[in-house]
Protein backbone atom coordinates (compact mmCIF):
# COMPACT_ATOMS: atom_id res chain seq x y z
CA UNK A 1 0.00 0.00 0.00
CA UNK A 2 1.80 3.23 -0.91
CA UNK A 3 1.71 5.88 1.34
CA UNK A 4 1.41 9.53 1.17
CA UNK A 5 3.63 12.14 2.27
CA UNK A 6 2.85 15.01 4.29
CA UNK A 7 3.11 17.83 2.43
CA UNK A 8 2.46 20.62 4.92
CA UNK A 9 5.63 21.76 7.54
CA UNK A 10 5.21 20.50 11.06
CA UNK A 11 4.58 24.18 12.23
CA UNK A 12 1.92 24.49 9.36
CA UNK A 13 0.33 21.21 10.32
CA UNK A 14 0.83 21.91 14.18
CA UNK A 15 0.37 24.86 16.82
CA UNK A 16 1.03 23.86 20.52
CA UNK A 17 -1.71 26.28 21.99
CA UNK A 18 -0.70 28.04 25.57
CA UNK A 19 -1.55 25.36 28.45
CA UNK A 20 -3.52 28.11 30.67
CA UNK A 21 -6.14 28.65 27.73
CA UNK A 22 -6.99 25.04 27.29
CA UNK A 23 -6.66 23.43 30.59
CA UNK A 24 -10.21 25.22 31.84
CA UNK A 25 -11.20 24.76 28.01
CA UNK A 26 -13.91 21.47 27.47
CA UNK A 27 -15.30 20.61 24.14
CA UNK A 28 -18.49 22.58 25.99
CA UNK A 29 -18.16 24.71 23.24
CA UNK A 30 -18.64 22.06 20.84
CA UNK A 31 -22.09 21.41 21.13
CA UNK A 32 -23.32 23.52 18.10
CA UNK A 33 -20.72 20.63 15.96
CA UNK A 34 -21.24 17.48 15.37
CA UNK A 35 -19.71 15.00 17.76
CA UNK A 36 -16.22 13.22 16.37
CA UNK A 37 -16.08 9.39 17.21
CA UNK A 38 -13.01 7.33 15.97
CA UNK A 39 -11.84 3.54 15.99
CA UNK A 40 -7.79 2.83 16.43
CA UNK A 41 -6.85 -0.79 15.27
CA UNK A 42 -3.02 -1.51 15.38
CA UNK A 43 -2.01 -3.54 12.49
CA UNK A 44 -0.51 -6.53 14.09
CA UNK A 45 -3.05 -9.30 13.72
CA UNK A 46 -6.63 -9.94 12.33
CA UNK A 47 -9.87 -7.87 14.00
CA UNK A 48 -11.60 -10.18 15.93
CA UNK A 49 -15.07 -9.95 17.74
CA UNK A 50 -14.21 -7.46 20.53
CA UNK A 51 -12.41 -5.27 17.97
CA UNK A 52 -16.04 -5.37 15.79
CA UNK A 53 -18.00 -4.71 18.86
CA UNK A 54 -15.73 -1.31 19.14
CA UNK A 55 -15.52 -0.39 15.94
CA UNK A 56 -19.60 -1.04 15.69
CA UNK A 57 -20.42 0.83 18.66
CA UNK A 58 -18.35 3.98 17.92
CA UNK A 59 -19.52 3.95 14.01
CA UNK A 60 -23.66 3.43 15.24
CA UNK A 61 -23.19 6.31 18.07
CA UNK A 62 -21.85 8.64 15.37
CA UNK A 63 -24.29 8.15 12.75
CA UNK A 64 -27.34 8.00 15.52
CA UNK A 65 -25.61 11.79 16.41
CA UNK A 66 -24.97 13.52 13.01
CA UNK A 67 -21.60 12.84 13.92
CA UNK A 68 -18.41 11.71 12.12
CA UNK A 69 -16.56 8.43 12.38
CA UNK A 70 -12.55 8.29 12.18
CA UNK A 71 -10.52 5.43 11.15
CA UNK A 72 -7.10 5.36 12.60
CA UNK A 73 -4.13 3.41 12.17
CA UNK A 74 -2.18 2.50 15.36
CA UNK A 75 0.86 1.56 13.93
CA UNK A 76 3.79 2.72 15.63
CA UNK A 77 5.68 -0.78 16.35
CA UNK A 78 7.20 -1.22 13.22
CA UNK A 79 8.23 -4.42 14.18
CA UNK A 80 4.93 -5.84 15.12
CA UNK A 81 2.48 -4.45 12.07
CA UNK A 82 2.22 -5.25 8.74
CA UNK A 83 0.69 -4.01 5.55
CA UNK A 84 -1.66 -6.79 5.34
CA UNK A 85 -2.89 -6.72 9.13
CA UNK A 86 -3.79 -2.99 7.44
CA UNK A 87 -5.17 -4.36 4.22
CA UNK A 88 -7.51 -6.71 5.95
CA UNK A 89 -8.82 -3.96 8.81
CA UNK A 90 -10.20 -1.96 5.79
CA UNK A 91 -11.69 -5.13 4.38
CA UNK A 92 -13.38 -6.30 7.48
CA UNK A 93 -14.87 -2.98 8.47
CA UNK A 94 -16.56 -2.86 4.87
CA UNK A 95 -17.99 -5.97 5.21
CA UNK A 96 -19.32 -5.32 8.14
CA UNK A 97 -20.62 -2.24 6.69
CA UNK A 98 -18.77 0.27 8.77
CA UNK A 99 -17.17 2.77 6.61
CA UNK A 100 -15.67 6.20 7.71
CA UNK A 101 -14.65 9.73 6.97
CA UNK A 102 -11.97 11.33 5.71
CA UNK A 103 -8.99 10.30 5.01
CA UNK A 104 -7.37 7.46 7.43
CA UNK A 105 -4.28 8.98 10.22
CA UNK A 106 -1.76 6.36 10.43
CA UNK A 107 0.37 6.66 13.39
CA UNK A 108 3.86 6.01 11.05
CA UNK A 109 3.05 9.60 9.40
CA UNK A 110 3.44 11.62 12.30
CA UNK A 111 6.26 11.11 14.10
CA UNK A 112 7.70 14.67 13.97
CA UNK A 113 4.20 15.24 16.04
CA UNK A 114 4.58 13.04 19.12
CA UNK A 115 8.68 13.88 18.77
CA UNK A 116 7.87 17.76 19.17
CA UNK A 117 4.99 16.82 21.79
CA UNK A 118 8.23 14.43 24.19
CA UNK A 119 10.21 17.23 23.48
CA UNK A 120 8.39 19.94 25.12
CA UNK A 121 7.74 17.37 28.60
CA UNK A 122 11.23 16.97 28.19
CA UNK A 123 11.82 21.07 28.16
CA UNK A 124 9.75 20.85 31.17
CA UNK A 125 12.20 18.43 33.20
CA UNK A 126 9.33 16.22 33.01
CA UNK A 127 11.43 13.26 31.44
CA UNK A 128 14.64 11.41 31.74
CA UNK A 129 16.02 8.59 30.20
CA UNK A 130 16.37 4.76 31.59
CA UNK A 131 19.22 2.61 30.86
CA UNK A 132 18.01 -0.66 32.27
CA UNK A 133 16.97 -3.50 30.11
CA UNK A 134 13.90 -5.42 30.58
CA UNK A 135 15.75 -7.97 32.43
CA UNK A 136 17.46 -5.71 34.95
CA UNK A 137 14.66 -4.51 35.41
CA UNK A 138 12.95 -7.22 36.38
CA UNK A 139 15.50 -8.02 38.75
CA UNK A 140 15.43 -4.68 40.22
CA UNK A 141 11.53 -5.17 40.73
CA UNK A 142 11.58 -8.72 42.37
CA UNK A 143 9.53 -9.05 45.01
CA UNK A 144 11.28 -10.06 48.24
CA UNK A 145 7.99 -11.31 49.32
CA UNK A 146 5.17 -12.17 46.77
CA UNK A 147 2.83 -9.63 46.11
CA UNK A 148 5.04 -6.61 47.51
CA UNK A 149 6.06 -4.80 45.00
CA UNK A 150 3.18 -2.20 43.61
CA UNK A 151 2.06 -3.12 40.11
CA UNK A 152 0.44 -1.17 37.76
CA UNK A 153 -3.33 -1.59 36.76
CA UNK A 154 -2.27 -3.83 34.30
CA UNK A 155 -0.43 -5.90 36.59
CA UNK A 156 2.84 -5.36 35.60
CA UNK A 157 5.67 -3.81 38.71
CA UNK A 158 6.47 -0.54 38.83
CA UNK A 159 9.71 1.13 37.49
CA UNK A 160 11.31 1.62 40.60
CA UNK A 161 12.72 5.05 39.47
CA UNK A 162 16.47 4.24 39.81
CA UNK A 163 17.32 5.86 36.88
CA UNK A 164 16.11 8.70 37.65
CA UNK A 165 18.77 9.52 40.68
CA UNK A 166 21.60 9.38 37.92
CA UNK A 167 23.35 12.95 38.02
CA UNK A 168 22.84 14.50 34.20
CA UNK A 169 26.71 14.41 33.43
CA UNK A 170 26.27 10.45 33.96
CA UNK A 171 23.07 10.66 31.55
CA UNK A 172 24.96 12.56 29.02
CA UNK A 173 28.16 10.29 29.23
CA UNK A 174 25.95 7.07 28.71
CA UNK A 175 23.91 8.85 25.93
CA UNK A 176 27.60 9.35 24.39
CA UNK A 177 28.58 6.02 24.77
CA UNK A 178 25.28 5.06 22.66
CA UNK A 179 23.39 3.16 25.46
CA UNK A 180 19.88 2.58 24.26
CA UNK A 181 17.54 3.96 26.87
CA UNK A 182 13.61 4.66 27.22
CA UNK A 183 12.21 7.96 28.19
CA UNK A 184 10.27 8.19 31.36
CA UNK A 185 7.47 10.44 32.35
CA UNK A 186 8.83 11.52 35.65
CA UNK A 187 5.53 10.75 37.67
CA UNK A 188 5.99 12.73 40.76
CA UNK A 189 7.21 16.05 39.05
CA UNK A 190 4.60 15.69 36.71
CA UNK A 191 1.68 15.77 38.59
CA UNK A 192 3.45 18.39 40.81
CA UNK A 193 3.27 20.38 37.24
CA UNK A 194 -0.43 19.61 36.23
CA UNK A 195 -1.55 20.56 39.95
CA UNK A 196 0.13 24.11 39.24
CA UNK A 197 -1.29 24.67 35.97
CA UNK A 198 -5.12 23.46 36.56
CA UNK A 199 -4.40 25.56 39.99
CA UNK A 200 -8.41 26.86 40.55
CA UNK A 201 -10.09 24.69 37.63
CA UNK A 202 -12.58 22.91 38.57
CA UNK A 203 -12.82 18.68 37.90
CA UNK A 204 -9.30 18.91 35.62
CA UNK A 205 -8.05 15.77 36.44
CA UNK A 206 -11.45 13.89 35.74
CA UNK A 207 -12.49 12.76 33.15
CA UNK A 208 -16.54 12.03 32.36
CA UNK A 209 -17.83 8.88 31.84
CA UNK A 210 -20.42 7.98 30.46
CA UNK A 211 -19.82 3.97 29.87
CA UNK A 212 -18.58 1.98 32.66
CA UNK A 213 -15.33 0.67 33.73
CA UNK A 214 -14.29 -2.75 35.51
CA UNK A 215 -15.56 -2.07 38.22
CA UNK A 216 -19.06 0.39 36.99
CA UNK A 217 -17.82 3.46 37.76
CA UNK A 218 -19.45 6.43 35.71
CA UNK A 219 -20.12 9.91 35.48
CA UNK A 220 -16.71 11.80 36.86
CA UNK A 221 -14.09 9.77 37.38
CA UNK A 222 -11.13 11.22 39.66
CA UNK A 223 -7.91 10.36 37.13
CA UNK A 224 -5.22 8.51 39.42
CA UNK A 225 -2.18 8.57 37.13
CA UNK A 226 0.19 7.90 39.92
CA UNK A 227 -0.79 4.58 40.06
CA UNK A 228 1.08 3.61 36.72
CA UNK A 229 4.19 5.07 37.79
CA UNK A 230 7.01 6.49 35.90
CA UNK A 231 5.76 5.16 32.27
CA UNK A 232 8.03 5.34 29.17
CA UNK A 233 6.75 8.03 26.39
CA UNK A 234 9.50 7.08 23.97
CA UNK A 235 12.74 4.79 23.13
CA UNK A 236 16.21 5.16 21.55
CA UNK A 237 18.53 2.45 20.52
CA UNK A 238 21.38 4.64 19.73
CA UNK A 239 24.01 2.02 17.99
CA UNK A 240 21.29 0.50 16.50
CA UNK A 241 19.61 4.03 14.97
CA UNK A 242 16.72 2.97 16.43
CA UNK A 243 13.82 5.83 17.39
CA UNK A 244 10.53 5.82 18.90
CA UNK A 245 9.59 8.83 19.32
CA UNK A 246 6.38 8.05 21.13
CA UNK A 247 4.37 5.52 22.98
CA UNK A 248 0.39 4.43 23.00
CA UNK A 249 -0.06 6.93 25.95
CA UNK A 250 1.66 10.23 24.23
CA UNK A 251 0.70 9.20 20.84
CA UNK A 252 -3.05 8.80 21.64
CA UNK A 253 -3.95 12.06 23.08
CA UNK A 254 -1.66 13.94 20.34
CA UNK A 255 -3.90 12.07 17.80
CA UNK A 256 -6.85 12.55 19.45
CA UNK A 257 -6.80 16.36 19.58
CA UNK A 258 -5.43 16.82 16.26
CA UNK A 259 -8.73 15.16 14.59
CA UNK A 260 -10.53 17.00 17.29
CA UNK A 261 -12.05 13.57 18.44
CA UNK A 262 -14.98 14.65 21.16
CA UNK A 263 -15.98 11.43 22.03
CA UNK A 264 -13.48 8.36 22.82
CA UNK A 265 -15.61 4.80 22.83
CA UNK A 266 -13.51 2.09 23.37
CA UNK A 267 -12.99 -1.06 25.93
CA UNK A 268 -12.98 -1.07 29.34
CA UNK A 269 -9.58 -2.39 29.96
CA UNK A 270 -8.65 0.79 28.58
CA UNK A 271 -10.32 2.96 31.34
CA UNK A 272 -7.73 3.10 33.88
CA UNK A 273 -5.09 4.65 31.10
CA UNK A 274 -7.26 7.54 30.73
CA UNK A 275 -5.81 8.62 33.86
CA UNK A 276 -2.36 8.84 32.42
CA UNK A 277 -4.04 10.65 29.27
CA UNK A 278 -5.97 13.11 31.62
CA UNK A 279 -2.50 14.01 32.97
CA UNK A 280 -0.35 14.31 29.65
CA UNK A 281 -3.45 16.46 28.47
CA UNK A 282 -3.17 19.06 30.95
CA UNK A 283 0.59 19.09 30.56
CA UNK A 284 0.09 19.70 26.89
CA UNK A 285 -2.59 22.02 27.30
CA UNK A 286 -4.74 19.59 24.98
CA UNK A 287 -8.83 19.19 24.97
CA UNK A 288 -11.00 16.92 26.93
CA UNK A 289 -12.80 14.19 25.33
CA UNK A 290 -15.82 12.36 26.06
CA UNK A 291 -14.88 9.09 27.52
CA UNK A 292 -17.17 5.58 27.37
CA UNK A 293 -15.73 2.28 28.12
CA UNK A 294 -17.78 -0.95 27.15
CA UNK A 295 -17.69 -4.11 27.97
CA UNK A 296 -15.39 -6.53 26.72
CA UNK A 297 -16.42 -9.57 24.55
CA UNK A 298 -14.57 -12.70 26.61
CA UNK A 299 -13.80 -16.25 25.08
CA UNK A 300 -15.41 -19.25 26.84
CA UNK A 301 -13.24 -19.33 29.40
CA UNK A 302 -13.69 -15.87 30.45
CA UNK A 303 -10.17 -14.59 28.99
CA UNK A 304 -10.29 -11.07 26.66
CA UNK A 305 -10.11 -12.31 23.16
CA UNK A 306 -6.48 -12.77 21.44
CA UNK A 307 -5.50 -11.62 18.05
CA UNK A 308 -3.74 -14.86 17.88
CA UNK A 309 -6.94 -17.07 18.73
CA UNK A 310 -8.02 -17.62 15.08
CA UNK A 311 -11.87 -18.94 15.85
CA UNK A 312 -12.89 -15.13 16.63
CA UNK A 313 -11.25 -13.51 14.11
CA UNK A 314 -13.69 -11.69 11.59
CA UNK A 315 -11.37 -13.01 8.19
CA UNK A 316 -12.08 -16.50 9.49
CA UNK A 317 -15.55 -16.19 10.82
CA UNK A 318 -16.53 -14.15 6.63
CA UNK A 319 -14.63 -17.46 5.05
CA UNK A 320 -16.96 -19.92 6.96
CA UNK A 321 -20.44 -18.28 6.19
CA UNK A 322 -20.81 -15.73 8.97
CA UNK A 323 -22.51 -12.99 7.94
CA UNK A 324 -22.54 -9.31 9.03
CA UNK A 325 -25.40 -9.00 10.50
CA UNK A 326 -24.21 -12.14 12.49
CA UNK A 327 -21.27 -10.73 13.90
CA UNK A 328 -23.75 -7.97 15.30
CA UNK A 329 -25.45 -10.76 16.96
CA UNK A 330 -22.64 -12.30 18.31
CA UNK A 331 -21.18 -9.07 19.97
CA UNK A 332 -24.48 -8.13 21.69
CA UNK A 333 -25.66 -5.52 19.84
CA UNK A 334 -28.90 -6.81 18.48
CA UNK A 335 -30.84 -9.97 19.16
């Protein structure tokens, strides 16, 4: 699939606004427009049944609105997504008769975006780079005792921060010596920073909700980004040439405000990394969307559905006679 080329500058394509005129700023404003609704596949499998429930929900809510439906491509791993993971997304959402606006945002196309986006946290002093590997970090993060060590909402431990005691003469002299290292959202200074800067605004660490998440909470949710610690926004292998100039978290609210996206509908595993989102939008002085979390469509044994599990794939269920309107059947949608 050949892809296009931006054709505009990043400054033409790209204004950071000033933080204090956005922060007290909703999409309030945005009633008199039609509502903006958008589904985000990453191209590193085939859709399954919880991706059509998504991608139906968000595409049925626009059109029962006025509004508009987004397609956007997730597809910052390079190493994980391939052209035809992309090539079948567009043919499953057809047949299932789901089509969208505009032209599709992949992720790949925007890198000088979330790269000027990291670099103004980093003006901040709001990141600093890690030199551990996985695997020392996993030893750094073993529990003495089982079940000690914090964990994310995910489940995974912590970064215990160690990295970010190093002196910036010893960051700069590992940095020289081409180290690969993540970048960090320093956690603590951060929310020290967004505290400052929504100083007097009401609710601007919530978010609304108006689905449910794991445990039915809705309507204003306190965000609680602290509780995902010091989370990496971006990698560098420096030998190796490798960049990443963002992660899922930065990318997803720089996307997100630059198609002006007022509503975000997706699943409810997702609802706890709104609160890191909340926080990198106040830091970037970025709008507030709409938040709804949904259920989750669970295999037999009660397990979120795998790209890897082929039975609940939508390629496999179209070649054996499934219809469309099955799959809305199957998801819960209609009866």
């Amino acid at each position: 699939m050949r892809r296009r080329r931006n054709r505009f500058s990043l400054q033409a394509r790209w204004r950071w606004p000033p933080r204090c005129l956005l922060i007290a700023k909703t999409f309030s404003d945005r009633k008199m427009s039609a509502p903006i609704y958008r589904f985000a596949p990453s191209p590193n499998g085939y859709l399954h049944l919880g991706h059509a429930l998504s991608a139906l929900m968000n595409f049925d809510m626009a059109r029962q609105t006025g509004g508009r439906f987004l397609l956007r491509i997730e597809d910052i791993d390079a190493a994980r997504c391939r052209s035809e993971f992309e090539t079948a997304i567009y043919e499953d959402l057809t047949w299932l008769g789901v089509t969208w606006d505009g032209r599709v945002r992949r992720q790949s196309e925007h890198f000088d975006e979330y790269r000027a986006a990291l670099g103004r946290l980093q003006a901040d002093g709001l990141v600093y780079p890690s030199f551990e590997s996985r695997a020392e970090i996993a030893a750094l993060v073993s529990d003495p005792a089982p079940g000690t060590w914090p964990r994310d909402p995910d489940g995974a431990p912590l970064y215990p921060g160690t990295a970010r005691e190093l002196s910036r003469s010893e960051r700069a002299r590992r940095i020289a010596a081409g180290a690969p290292y993540a970048l960090r959202l320093d956690m603590a200074a951060a929310i020290v920073s967004a505290a400052a800067l929504v100083a007097g605004v009401d609710h601007a660490l919530t978010w609304t909700e108006t689905g449910s998440g794991p445990q039915g909470q809705s309507g204003t949710i306190a965000a609680a980004p602290a509780c995902w610690g010091d989370v990496v926004l971006g990698r560098k292998e420096v030998l190796g040439r490798k960049e990443m100039p963002t992660s899922y978290h930065l990318s997803v609210v720089i996307d997100d405000a630059r198609q002006g996206v007022t509503n975000v509908v997706r699943g409810c595993d997702l609802f706890w990394s709104t609160s890191v989102h909340r926080l990198l939008q106040v830091l970037l002085g970025l709008p507030v969307p709409v938040h709804h979390h949904h259920r989750l469509v669970l295999d037999e044994n009660g397990r979120k559905l795998s790209k890897s599990t082929q039975a609940t794939a939508l390629r496999w269920l179209r070649q054996n006679g499934i219809a469309a309107a099955d799959i809305r059947r199957m998801v819960g949608l209609e009866r």
